[in-house]
Protein backbone atom coordinates (compact mmCIF):
# COMPACT_ATOMS: atom_id res chain seq x y z
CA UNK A 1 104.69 118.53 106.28
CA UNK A 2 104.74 118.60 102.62
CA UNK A 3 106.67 115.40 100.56
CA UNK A 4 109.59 117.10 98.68
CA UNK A 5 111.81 114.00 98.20
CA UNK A 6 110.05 113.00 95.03
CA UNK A 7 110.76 113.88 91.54
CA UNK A 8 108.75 116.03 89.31
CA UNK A 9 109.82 116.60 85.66
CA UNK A 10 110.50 120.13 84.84
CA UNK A 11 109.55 119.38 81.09
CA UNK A 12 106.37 117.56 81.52
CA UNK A 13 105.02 117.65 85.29
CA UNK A 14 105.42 113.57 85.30
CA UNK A 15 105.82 112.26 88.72
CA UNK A 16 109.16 109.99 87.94
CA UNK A 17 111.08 107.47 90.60
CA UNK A 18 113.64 108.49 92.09
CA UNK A 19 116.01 106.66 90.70
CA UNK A 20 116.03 107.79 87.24
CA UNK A 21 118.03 108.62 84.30
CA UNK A 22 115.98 111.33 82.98
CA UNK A 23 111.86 111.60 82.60
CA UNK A 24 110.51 107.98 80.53
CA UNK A 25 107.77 110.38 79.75
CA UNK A 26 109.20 113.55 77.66
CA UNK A 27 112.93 113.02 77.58
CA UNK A 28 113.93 115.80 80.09
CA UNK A 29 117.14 115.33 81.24
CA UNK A 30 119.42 116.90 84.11
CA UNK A 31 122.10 118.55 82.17
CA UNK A 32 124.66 118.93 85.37
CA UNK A 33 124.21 115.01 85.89
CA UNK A 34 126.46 113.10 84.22
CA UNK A 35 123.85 110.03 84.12
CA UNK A 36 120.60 112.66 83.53
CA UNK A 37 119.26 112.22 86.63
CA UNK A 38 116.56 114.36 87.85
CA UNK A 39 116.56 115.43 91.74
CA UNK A 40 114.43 115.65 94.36
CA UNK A 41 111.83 118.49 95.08
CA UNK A 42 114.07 119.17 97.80
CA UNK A 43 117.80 119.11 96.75
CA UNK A 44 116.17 121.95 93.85
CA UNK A 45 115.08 124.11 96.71
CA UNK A 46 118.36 123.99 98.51
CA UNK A 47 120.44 125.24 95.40
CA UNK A 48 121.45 128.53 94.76
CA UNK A 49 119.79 131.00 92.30
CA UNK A 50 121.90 133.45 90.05
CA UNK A 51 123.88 135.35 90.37
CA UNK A 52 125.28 133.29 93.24
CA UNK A 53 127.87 131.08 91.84
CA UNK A 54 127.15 127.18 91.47
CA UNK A 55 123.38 128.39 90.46
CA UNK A 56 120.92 125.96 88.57
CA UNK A 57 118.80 126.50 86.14
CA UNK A 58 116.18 124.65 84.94
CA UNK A 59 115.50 124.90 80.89
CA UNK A 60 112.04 124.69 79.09
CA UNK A 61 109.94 124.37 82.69
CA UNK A 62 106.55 123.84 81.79
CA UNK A 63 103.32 125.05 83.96
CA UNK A 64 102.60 121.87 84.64
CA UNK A 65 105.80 121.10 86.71
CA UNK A 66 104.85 124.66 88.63
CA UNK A 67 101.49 123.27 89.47
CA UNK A 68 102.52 120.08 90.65
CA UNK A 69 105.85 121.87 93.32
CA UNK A 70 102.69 123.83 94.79
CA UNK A 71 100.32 120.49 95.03
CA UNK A 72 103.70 119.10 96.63
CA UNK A 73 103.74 121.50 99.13
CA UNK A 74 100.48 121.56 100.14
């Protein structure tokens, strides 16, 4: 079973705790969280996508963060 309750930056690829205010590394930053937080590998899979309402988006994801949600999954 793959681990997808850790935290990946979208911006950088940085594994970060979970318990964070944002990546330390680049500065990426959860826009819909008032404190920044990033989530969980998980809670991103379980959101919606547009056009369904309440969608997230991620801005600015770099390959890197792609590359690490497959090596997560594996």
């Amino acid at each position: 079973m793959p681990n997808l309750k850790i935290v990946i930056c979208p911006g950088c690829g940085s594994e970060i705790p979970l318990d964070n205010r944002g990546c330390p590394d680049c500065g990426y930053t959860n826009s819909r969280a008032a404190d920044g937080r990033l989530p969980t590998l998980a809670f991103l899979l379980e959101q919606p996508s547009y056009p369904e309402p309440g969608a997230m988006r991620l801005d600015d994801v770099c390959p890197a963060f792609l590359r690490a949600l497959v090596l997560a999954a594996h």
